[in-house]
Protein backbone atom coordinates (compact mmCIF):
# COMPACT_ATOMS: atom_id res chain seq x y z
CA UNK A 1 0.00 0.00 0.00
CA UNK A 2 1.20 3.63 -0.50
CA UNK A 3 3.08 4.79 2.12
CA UNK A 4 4.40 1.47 3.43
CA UNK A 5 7.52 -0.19 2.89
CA UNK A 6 7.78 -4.20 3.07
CA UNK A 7 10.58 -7.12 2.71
CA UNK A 8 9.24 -10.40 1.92
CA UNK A 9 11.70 -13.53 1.92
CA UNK A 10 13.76 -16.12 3.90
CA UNK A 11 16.62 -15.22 5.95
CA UNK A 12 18.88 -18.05 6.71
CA UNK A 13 21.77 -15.79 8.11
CA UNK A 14 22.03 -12.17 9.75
CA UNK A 15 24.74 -10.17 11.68
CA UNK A 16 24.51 -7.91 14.19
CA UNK A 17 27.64 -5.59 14.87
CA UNK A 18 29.15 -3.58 17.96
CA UNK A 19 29.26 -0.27 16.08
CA UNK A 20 28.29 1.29 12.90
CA UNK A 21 29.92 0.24 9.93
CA UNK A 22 32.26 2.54 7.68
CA UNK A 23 31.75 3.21 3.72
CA UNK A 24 33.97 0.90 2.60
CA UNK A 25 32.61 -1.85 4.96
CA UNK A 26 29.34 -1.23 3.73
CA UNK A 27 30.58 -1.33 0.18
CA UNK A 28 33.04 -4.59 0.64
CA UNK A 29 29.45 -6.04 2.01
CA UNK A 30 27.75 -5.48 -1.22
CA UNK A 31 30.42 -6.51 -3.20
CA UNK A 32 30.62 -9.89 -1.33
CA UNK A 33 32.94 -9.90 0.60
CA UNK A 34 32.53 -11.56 4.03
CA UNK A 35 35.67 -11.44 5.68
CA UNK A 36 34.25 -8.93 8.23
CA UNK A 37 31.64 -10.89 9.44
CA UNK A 38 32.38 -12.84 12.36
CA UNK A 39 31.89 -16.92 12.07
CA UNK A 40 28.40 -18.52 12.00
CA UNK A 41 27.92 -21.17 14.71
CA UNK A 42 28.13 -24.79 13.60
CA UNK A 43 25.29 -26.59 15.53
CA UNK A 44 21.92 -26.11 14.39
CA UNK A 45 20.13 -23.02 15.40
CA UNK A 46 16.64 -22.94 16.85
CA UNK A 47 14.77 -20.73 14.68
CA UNK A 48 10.98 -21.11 16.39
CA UNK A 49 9.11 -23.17 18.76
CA UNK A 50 5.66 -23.51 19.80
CA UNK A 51 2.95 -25.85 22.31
CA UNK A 52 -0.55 -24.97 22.76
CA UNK A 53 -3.89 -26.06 22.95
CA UNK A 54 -7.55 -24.74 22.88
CA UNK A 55 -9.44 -24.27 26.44
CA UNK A 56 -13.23 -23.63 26.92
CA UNK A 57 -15.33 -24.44 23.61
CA UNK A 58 -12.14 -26.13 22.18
CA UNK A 59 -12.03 -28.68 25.15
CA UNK A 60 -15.17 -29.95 24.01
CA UNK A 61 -15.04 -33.65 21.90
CA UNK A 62 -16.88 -35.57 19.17
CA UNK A 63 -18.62 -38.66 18.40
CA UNK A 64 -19.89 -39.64 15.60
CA UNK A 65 -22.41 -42.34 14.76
CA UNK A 66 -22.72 -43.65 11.21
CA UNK A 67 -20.47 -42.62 8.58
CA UNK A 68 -21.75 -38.57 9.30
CA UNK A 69 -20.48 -36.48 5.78
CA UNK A 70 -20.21 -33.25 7.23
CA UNK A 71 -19.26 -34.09 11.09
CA UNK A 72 -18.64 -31.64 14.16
CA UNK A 73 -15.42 -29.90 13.28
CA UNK A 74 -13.62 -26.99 15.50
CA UNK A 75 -12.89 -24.06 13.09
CA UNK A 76 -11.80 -20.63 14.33
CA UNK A 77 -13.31 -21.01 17.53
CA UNK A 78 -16.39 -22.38 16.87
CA UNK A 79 -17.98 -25.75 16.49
CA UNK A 80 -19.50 -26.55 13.09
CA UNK A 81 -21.25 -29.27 11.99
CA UNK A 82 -21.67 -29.19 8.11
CA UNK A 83 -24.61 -31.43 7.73
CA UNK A 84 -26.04 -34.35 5.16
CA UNK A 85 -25.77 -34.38 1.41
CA UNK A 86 -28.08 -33.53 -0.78
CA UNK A 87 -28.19 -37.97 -1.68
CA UNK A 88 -29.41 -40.18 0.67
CA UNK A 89 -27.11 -42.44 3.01
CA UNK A 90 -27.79 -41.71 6.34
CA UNK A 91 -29.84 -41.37 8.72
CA UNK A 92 -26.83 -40.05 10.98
CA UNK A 93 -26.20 -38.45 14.45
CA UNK A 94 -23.29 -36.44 15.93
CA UNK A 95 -22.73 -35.58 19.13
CA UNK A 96 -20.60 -32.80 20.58
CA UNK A 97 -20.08 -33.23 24.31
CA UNK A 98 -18.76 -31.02 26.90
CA UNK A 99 -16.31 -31.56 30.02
CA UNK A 100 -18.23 -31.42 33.29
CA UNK A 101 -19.09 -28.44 34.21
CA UNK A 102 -19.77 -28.16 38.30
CA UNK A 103 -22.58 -26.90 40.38
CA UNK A 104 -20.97 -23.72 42.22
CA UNK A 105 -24.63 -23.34 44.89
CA UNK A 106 -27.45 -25.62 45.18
CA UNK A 107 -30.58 -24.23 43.33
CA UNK A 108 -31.69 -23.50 39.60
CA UNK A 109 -29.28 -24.03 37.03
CA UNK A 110 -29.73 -22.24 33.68
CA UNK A 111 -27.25 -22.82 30.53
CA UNK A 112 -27.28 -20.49 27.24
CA UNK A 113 -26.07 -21.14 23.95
CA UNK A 114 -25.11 -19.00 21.29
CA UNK A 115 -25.49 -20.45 17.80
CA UNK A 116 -27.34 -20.25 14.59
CA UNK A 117 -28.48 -22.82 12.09
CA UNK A 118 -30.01 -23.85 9.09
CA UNK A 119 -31.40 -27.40 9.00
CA UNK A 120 -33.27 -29.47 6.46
CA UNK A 121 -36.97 -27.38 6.66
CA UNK A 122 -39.89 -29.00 7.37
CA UNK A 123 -38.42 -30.86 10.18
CA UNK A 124 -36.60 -33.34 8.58
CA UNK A 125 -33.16 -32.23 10.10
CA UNK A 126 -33.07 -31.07 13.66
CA UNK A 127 -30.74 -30.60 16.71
CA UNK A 128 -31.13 -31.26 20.41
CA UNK A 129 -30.02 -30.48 24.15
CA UNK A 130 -29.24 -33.32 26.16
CA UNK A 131 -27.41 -33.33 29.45
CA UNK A 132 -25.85 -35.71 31.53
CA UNK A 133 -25.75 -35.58 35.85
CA UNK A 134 -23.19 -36.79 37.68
CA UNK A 135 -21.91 -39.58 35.33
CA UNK A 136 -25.43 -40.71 34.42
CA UNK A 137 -26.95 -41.37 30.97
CA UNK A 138 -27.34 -38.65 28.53
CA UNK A 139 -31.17 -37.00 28.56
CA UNK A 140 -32.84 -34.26 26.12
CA UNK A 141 -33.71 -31.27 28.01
CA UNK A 142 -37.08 -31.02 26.35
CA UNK A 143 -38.88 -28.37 24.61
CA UNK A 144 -40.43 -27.52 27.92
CA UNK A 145 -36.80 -26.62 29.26
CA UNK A 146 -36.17 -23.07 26.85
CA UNK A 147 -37.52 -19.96 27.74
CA UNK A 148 -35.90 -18.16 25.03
CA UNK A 149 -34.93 -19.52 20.95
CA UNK A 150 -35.67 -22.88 21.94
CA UNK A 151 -37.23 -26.07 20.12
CA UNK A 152 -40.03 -25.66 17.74
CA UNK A 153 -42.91 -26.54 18.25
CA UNK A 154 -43.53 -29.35 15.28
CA UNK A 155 -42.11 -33.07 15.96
CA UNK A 156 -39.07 -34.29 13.95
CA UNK A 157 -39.92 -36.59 11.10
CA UNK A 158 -37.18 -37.29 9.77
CA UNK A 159 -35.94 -40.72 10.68
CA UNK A 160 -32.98 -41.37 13.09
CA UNK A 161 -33.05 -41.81 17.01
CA UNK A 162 -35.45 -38.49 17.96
CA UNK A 163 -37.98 -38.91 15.10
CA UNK A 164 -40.90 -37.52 17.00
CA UNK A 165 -39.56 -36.04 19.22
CA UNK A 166 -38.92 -32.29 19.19
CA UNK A 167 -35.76 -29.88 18.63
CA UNK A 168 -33.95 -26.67 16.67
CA UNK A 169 -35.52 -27.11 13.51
CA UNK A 170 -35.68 -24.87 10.29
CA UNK A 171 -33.42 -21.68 9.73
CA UNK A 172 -32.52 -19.54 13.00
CA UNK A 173 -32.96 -15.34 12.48
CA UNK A 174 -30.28 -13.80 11.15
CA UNK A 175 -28.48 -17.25 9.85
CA UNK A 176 -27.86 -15.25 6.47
CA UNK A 177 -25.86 -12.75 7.82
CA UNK A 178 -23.91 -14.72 10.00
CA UNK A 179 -25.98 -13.89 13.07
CA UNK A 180 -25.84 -15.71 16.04
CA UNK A 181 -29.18 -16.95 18.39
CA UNK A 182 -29.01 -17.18 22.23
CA UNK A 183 -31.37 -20.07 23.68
CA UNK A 184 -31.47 -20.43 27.18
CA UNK A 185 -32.71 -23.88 28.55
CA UNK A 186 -33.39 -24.38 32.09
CA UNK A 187 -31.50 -27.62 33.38
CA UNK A 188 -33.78 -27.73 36.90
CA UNK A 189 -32.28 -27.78 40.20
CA UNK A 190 -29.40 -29.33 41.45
CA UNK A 191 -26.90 -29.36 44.36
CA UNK A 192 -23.39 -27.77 44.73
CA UNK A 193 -20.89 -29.58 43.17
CA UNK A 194 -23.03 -31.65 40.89
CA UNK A 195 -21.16 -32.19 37.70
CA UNK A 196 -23.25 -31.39 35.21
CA UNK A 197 -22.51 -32.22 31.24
CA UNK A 198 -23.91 -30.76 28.19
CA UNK A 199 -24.23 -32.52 24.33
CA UNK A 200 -25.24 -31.16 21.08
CA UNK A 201 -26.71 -33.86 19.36
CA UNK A 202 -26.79 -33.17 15.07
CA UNK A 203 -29.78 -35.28 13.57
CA UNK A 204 -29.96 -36.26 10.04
CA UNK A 205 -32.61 -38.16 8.27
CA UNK A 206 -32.00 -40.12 5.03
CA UNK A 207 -31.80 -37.70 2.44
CA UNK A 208 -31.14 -34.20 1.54
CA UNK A 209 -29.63 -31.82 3.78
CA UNK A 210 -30.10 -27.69 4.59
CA UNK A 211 -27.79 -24.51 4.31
CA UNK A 212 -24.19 -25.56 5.07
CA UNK A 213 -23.03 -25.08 7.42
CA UNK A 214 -26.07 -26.61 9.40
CA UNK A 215 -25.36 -25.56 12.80
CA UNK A 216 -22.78 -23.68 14.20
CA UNK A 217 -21.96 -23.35 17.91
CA UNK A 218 -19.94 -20.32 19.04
CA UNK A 219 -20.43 -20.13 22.54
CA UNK A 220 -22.01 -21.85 26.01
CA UNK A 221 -22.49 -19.71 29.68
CA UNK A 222 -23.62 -20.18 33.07
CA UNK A 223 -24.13 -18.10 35.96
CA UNK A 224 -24.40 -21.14 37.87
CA UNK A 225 -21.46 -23.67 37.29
CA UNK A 226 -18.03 -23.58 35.85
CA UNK A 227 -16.26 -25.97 33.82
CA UNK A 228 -14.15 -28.77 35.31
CA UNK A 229 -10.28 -28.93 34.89
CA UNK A 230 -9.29 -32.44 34.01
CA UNK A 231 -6.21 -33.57 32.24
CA UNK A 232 -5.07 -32.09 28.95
CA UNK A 233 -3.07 -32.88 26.08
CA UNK A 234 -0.46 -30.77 24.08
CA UNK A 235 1.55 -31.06 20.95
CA UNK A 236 5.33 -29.42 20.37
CA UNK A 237 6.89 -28.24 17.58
CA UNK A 238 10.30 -27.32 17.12
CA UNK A 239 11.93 -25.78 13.97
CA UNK A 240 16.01 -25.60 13.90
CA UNK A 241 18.50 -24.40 10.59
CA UNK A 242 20.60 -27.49 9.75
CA UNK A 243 24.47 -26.14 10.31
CA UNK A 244 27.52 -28.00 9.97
CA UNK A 245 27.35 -29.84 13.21
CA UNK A 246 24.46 -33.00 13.26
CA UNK A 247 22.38 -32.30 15.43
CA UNK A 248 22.43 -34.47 18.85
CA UNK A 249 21.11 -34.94 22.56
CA UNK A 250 17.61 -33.50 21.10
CA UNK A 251 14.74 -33.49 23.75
CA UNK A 252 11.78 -32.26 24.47
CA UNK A 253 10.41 -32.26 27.78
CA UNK A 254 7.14 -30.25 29.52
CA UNK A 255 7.28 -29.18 33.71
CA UNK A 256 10.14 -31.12 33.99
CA UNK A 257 8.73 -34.24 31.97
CA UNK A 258 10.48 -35.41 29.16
CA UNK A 259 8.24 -36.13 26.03
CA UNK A 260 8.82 -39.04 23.49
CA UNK A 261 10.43 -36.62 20.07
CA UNK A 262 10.49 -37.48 16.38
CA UNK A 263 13.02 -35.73 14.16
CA UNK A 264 12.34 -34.73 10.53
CA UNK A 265 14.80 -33.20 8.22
CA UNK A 266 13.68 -31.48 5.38
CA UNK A 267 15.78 -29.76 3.25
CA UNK A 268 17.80 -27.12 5.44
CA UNK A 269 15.25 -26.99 8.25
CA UNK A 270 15.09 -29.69 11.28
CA UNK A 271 11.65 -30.22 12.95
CA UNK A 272 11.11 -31.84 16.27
CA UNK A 273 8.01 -32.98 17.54
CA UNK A 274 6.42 -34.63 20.40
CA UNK A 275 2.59 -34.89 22.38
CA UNK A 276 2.84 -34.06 26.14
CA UNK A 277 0.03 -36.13 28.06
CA UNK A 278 -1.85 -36.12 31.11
CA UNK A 279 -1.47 -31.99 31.63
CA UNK A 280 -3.06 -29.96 34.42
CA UNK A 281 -5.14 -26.83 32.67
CA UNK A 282 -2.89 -23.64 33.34
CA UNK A 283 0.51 -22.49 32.65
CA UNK A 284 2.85 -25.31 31.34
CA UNK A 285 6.98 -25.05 30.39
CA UNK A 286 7.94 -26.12 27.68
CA UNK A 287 11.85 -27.16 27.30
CA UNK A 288 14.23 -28.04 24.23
CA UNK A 289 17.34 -29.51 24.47
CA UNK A 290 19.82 -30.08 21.33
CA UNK A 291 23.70 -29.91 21.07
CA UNK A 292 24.12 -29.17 24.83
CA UNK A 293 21.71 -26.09 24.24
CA UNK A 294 18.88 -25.79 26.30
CA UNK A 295 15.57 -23.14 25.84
CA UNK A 296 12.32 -23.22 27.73
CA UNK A 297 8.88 -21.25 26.87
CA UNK A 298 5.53 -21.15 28.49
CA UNK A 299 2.18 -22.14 26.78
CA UNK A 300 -1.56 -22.62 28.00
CA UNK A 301 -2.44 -26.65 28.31
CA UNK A 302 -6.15 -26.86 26.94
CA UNK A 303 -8.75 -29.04 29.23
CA UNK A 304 -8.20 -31.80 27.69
CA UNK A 305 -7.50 -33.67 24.41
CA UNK A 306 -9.52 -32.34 21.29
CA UNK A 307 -10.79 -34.17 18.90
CA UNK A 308 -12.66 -32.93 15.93
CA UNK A 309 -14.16 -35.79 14.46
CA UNK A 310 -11.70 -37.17 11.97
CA UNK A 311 -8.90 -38.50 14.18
CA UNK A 312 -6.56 -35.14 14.27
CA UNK A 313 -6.16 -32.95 16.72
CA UNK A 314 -4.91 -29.40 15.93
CA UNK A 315 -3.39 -26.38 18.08
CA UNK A 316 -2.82 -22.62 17.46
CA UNK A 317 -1.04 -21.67 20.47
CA UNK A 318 2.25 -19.92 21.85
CA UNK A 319 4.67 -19.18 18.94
CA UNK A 320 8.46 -18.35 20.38
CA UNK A 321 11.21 -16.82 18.79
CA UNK A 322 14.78 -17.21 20.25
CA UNK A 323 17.75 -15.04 18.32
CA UNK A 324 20.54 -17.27 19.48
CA UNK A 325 24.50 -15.28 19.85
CA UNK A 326 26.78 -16.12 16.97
CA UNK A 327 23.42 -16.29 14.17
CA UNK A 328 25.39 -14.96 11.02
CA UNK A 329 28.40 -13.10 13.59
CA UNK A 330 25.69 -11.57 15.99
């Protein structure tokens, strides 16, 4: 843009001097010659590393029943589930499932849910509430639960487990535009420290399918419970420049725990990789160790493993940058 200057490229070597360079420095430089510049380091050099995970709406998890074409996926902080096809093959049903959330004072416990959706019309597509208490089997809330965007007030007929049975049905205001709903349910009353766990259940009949995406979840509150922290899961990535020295001792550890690594080499890059398992939620270190050089970062561990329906498990957390001495003479 005009006005703004930019540099786009790879740097695989940079100096950084003690004082300003003269003229004819600057113009041996150009003319390439190097014999100013101090000697690169021979063991590889860490160029980034990174850890992370996804807490709150991303510590939520999947099943799927039936071979479901457009399962519950977590995309830029949401939950989507695509929906059918416009064949037949199903009828199929997806459930996203929360952590336990947990009962902070006996009484009335209210949940709401911001989301928007456009299902199969007619009823032939629809979505539910269902809850389990303290471990127990998983229940619908029932239509008699909302007092605010809740299910309509026609019976599914589409076939599949809650044909008959009622839900969110049809389009949801504003779905065009990208505009979201808030339903609130009431859950009923329950004591403190009840552990309370909430499912979004995706219903598909046979054929044909709505708007894509079909539902989209973006965001679940209480006033009266807070979600549990139970173990987590985090992957590691480190990224080093290939030097003259192999690289050796590499390791990868979390709080002190070292984590099984796998080295790739590609071209003039080294990656290192590893899971860390069985994480508290909070603040985590993150260590790696190669050629007798150790660096450490911090990242947030996510409440537990995520999985968004396909087998894979993906993190945008912490990036860190390290400018090591002796890159390029610095």
């Amino acid at each position: 843009a005009a006005g703004n200057n930019s540099l786009r490229g790879v740097i695989d070597d940079f100096a950084v001097f003690a004082s300003a360079l003269d003229e004819d420095q600057i113009l041996a430089l150009s003319e390439g010659d190097r014999s100013i510049l101090p000697a690169a380091p021979t063991h590889p050099i860490l160029v980034s590393a990174r850890a992370g995970g996804l807490p709150g709406m991303g510590s939520y998890y999947v099943q799927t029943v039936g071979a479901v074409p457009g399962p519950w996926a977590f995309r830029d902080g949401v939950w989507v589930s695509d929906g059918s096809v416009s064949g037949c093959g199903g009828p199929y049903h997806d459930f996203l499932t929360s952590p336990d959330y947990i009962v902070t004072a006996a009484g009335e416990v209210s949940v709401s849910v911001d989301h928007r959706h456009a299902f199969e019309g007619a009823m032939w597509d629809a979505g539910q509430l269902w809850i389990s208490v303290n471990g127990g089997a998983y229940a619908d809330v029932g239509k008699d639960a909302f007092s605010a965007n809740g299910y309509t007030n026609v019976a599914i007929v589409g076939n599949g487990i809650a044909k008959g049975e009622n839900g969110f049905g049809n389009t949801s205001a504003g779905y065009a535009d990208g505009s979201n709903i808030t339903t609130t349910a009431n859950l009923g009353s329950f004591a403190a420290g009840d552990a309370i766990s909430v499912r979004f259940v995706a219903l598909y009949d046979d054929c044909a399918t709505g708007v894509k995406p079909n539902w989209v979840v973006s965001g679940v509150s209480s006033d009266q419970m807070v979600m549990s922290s139970v173990a987590g899961t985090a992957n590691l990535e480190v990224v080093l420049i290939k030097r003259a020295d192999a690289l050796s001792g590499e390791k990868l550890s979390v709080n002190g725990t070292d984590v099984a690594t796998s080295v790739d080499t590609d071209g003039s890059t080294i990656t290192i990789t590893g899971t860390a398992t069985d994480l508290m939620p909070g603040t985590a270190t993150a260590t790696v160790t190669f050629n007798g050089i150790s660096s450490s970062w911090t990242f947030n561990v996510p409440e537990r493993a995520i999985d968004h329906g396909d087998g894979t498990i993906t993190y945008n957390g912490h990036v860190a940058w390290e400018w090591w001495d002796g890159i390029g003479g610095a």
